[in-house]
C-alpha atoms as a PDB file:
ATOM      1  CA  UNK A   1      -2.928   8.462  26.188  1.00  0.00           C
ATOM      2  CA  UNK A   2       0.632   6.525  26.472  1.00  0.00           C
ATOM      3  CA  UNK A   3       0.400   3.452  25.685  1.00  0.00           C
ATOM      4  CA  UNK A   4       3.086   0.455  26.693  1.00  0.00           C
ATOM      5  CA  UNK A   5       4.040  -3.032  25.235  1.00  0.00           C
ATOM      6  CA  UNK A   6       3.535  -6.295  27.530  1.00  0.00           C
ATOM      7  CA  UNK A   7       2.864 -10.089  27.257  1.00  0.00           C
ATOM      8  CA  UNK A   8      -0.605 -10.880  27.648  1.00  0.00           C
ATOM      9  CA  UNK A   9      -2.283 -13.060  30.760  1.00  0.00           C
ATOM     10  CA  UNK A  10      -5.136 -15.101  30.698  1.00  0.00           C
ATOM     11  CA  UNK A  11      -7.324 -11.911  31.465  1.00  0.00           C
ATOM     12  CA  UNK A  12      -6.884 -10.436  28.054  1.00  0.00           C
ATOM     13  CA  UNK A  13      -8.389 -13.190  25.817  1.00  0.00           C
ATOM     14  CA  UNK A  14     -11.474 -11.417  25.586  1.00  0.00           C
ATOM     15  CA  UNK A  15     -10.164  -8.101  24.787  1.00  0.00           C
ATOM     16  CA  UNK A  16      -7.701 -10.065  22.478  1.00  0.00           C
ATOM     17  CA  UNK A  17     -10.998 -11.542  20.521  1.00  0.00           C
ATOM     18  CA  UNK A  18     -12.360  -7.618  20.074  1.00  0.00           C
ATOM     19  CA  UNK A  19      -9.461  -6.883  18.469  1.00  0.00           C
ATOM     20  CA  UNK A  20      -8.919  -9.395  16.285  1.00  0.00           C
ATOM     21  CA  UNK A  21     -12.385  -9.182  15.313  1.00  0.00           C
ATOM     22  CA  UNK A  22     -11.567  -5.410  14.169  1.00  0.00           C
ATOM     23  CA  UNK A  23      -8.273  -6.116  12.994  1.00  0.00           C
ATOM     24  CA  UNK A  24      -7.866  -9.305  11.223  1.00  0.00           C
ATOM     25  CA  UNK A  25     -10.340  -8.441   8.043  1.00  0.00           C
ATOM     26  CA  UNK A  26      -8.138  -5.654   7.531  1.00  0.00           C
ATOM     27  CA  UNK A  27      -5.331  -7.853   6.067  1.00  0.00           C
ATOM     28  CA  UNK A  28      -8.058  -9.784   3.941  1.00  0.00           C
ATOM     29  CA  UNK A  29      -8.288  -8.956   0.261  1.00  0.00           C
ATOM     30  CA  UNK A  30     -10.932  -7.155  -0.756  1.00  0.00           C
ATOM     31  CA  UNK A  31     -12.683 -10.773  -2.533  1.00  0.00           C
ATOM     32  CA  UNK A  32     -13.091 -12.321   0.881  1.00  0.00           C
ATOM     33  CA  UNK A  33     -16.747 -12.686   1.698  1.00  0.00           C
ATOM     34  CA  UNK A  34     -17.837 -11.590   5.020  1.00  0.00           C
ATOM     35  CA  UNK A  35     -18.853 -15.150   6.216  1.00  0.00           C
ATOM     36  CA  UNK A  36     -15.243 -16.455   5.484  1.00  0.00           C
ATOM     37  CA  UNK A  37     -13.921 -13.685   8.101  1.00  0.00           C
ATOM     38  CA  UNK A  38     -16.391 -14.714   9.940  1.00  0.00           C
ATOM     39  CA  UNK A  39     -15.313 -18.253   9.686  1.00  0.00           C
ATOM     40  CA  UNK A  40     -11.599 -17.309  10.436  1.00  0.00           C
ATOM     41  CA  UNK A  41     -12.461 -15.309  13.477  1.00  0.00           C
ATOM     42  CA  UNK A  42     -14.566 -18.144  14.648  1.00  0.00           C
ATOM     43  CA  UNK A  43     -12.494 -20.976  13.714  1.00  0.00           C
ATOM     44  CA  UNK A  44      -9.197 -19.543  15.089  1.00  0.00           C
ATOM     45  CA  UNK A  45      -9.244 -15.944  16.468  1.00  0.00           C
ATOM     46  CA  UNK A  46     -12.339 -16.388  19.205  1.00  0.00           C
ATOM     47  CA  UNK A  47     -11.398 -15.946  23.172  1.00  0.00           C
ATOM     48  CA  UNK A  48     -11.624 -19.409  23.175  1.00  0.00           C
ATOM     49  CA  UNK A  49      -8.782 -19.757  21.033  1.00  0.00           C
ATOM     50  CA  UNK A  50      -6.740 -16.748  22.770  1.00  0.00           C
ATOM     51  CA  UNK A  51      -7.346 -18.982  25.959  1.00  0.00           C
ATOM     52  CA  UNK A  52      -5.610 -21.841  24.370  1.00  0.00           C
ATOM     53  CA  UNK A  53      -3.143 -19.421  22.817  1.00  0.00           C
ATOM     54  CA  UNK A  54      -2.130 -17.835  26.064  1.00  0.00           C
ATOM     55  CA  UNK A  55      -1.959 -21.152  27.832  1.00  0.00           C
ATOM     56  CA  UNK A  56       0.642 -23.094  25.336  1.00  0.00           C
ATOM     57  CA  UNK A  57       4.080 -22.498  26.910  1.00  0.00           C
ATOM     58  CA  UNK A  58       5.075 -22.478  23.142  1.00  0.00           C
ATOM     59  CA  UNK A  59       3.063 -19.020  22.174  1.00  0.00           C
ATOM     60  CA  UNK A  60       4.381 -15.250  22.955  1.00  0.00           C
ATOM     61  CA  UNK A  61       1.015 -12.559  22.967  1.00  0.00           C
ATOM     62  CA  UNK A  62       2.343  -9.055  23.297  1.00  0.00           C
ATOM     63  CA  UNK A  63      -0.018  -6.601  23.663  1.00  0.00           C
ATOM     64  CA  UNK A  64      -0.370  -2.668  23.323  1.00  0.00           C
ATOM     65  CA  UNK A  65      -1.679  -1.943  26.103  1.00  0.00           C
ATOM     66  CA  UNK A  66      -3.197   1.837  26.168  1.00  0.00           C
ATOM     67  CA  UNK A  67      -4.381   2.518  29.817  1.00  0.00           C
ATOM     68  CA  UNK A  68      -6.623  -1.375  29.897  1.00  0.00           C
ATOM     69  CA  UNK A  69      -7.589  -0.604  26.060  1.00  0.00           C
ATOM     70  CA  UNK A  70      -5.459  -3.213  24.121  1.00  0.00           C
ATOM     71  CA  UNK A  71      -4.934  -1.312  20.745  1.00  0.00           C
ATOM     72  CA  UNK A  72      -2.704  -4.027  19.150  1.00  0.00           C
ATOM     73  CA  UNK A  73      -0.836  -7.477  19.487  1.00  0.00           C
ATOM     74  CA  UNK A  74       1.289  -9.946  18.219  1.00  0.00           C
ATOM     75  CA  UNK A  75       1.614 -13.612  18.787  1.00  0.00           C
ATOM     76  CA  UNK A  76       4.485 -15.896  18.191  1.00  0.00           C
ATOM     77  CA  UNK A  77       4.867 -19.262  17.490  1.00  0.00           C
ATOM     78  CA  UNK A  78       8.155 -21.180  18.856  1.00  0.00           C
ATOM     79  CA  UNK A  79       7.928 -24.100  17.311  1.00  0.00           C
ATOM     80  CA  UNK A  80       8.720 -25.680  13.823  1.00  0.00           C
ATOM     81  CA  UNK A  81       6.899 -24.494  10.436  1.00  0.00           C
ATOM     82  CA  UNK A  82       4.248 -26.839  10.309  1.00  0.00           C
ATOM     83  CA  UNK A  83       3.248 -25.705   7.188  1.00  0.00           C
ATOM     84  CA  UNK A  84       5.552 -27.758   4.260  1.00  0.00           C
ATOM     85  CA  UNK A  85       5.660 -24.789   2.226  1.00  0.00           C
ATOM     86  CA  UNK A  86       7.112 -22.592   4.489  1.00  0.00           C
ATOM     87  CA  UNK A  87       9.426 -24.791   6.447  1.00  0.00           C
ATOM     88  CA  UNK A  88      10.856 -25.551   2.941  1.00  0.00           C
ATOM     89  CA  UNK A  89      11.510 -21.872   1.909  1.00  0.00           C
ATOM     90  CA  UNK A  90      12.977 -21.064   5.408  1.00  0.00           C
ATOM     91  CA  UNK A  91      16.615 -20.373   5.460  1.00  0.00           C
ATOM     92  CA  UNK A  92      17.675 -19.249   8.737  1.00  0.00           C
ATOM     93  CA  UNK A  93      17.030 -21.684  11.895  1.00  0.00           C
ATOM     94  CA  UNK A  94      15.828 -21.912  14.159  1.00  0.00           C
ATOM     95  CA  UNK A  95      13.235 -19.790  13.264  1.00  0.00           C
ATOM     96  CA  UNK A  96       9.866 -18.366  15.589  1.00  0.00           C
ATOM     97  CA  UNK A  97       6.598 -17.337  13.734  1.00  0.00           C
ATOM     98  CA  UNK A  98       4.913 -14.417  13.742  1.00  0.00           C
ATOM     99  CA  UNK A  99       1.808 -15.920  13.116  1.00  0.00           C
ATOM    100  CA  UNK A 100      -0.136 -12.472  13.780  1.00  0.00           C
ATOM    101  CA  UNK A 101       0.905  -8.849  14.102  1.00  0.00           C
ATOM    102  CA  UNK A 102      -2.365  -6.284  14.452  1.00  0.00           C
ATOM    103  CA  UNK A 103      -2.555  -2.983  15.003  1.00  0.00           C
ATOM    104  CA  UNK A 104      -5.888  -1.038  15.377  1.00  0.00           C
ATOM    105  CA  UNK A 105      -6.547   0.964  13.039  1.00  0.00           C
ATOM    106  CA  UNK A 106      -7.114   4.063  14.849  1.00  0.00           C
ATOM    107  CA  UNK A 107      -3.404   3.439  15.649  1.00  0.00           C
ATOM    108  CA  UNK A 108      -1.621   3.193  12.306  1.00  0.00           C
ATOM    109  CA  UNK A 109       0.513   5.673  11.472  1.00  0.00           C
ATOM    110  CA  UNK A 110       1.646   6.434  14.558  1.00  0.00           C
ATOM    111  CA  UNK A 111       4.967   4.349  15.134  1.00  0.00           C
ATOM    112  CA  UNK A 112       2.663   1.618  17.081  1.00  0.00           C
ATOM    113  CA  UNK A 113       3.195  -1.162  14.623  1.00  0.00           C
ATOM    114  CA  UNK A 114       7.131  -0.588  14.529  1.00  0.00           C
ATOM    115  CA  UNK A 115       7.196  -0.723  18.245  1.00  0.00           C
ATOM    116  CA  UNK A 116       5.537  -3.952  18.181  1.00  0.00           C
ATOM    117  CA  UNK A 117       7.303  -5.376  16.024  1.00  0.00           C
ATOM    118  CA  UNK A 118      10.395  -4.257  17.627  1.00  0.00           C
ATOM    119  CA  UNK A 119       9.397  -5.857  20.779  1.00  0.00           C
ATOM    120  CA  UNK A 120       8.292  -9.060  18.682  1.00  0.00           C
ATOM    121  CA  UNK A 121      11.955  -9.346  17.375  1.00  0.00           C
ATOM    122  CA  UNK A 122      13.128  -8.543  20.927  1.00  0.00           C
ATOM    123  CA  UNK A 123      10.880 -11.903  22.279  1.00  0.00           C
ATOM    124  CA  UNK A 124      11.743 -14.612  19.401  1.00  0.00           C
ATOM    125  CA  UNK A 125      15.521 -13.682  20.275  1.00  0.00           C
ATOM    126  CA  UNK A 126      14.749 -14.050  23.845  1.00  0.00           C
ATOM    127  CA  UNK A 127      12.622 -17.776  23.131  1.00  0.00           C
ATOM    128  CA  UNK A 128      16.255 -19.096  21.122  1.00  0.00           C
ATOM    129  CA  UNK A 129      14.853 -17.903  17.707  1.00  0.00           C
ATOM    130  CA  UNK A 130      17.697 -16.951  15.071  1.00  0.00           C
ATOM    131  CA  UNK A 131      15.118 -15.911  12.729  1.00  0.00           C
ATOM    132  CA  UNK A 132      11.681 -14.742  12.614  1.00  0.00           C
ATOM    133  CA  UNK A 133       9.280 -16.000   9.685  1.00  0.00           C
ATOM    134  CA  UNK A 134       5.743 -14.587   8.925  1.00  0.00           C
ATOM    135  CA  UNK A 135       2.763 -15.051   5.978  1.00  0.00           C
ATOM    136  CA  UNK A 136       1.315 -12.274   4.598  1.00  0.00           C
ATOM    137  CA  UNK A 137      -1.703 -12.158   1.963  1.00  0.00           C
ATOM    138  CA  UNK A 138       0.044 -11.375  -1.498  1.00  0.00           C
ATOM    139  CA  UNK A 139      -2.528  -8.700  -1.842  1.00  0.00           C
ATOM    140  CA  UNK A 140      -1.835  -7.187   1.367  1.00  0.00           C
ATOM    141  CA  UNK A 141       0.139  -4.140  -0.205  1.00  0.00           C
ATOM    142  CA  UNK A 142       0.645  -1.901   2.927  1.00  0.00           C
ATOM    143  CA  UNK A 143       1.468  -4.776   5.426  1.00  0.00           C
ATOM    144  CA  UNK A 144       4.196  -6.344   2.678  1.00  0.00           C
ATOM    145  CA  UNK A 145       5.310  -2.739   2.523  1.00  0.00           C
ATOM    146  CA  UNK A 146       5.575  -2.708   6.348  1.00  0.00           C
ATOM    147  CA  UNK A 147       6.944  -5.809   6.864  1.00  0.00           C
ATOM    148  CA  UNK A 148       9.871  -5.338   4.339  1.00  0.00           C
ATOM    149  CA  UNK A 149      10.350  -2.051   5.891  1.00  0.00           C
ATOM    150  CA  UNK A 150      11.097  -4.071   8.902  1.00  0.00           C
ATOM    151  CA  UNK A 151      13.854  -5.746   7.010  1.00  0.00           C
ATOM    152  CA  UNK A 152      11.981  -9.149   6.272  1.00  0.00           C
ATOM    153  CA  UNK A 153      12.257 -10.474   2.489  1.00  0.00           C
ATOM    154  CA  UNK A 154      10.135 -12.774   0.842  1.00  0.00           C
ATOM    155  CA  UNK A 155      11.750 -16.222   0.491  1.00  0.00           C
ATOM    156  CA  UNK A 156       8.783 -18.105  -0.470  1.00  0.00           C
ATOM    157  CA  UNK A 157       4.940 -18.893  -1.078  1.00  0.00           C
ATOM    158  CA  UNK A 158       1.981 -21.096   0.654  1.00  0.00           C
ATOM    159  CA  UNK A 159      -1.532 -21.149   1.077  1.00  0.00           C
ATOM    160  CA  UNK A 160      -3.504 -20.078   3.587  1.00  0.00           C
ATOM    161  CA  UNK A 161      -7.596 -21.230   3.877  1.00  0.00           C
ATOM    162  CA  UNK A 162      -9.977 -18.290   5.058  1.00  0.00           C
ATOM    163  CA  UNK A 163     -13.093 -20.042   5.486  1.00  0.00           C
ATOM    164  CA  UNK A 164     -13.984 -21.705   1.991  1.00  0.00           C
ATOM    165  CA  UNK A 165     -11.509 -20.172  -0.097  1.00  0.00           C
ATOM    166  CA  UNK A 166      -7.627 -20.866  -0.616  1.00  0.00           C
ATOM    167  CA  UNK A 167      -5.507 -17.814  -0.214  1.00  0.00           C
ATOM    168  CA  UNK A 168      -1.643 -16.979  -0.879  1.00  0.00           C
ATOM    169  CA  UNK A 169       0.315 -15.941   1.028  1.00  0.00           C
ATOM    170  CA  UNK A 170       4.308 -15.141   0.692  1.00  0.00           C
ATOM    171  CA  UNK A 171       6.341 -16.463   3.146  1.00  0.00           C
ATOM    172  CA  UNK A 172       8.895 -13.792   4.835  1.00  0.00           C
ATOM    173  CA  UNK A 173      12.017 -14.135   6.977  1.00  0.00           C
ATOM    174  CA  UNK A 174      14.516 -12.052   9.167  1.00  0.00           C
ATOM    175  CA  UNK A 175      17.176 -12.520  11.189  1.00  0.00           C
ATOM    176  CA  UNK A 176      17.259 -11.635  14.736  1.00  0.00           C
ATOM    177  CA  UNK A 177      18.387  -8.693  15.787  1.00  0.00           C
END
């Protein structure tokens, strides 16, 4: 089935909660207790939240979109780092967050993930953005892997809470294309 890449509308927040549900406690470490992800997905990834997400003039959803069946997405953030860690270790401004890029996993491997991210760039150039900034688990191996593939580079650190534990996270940057 082809598949296509398209900003989300208010209809998708429940399909974007599935998702993220199946995707998200694939970036965890393997320490994270199940009721932290649960936490997380609770706390910040329920439809809820994608409702809020979707209606902030300030937040980009793209979706994979594979005939209704959304099989990935990414949301960005145009807005200052709000987190002192990162907005200290950010060199090129001004600069739009990925704050989450999923694929599901049924779909890795197969060029999804760069296409997504491709459109991702494509969007945070479009919203002003001279550079695009991102956190990613230090123990996340294949998405560090991905991401530098990508041509981000790690510029700093911060910490990131999942439910009742402290996480860290290095803080990556690109330019625009």
């Amino acid at each position: 089935m082809s598949s296509s890449i398209r900003k989300a509308t208010a209809d998708d927040a429940a399909a974007l909660a599935v998702l993220a549900a199946v995707t998200f406690p694939l970036a965890c470490p393997p320490s994270s207790s199940p009721q932290d992800i649960a936490a997380h997905l609770a706390n910040t990834l329920s439809e809820r939240h994608f409702e809020g997400y979707l209606a902030d003039s300030d937040i980009t959803i793209l979706v994979i979109d594979a005939g209704g069946d959304l099989r990935g997405y990414s949301l960005l953030v145009n807005r200052p780092a709000a987190d002192p860690d990162a907005a200290s270790a950010l060199q090129i401004l001004p600069s739009v967050e990925l704050s989450k890029c999923y694929v599901h996993p049924e779909h890795h491997g197969l060029g999804a993930a760069a296409e997504l991210m491709q459109a991702s760039l494509q969007a945070a150039a479009e919203a002003g953005g001279q550079g695009v900034w991102l956190g990613v688990n230090s123990q996340n191996a294949r998405a560090i892997r991905f991401y530098e593939k990508s041509g981000f580079r790690k510029v700093g650190t911060k910490s990131f809470r999942l439910g009742s534990t402290v996480e860290h996270d290095f803080v990556l940057e690109r330019a625009v294309p």
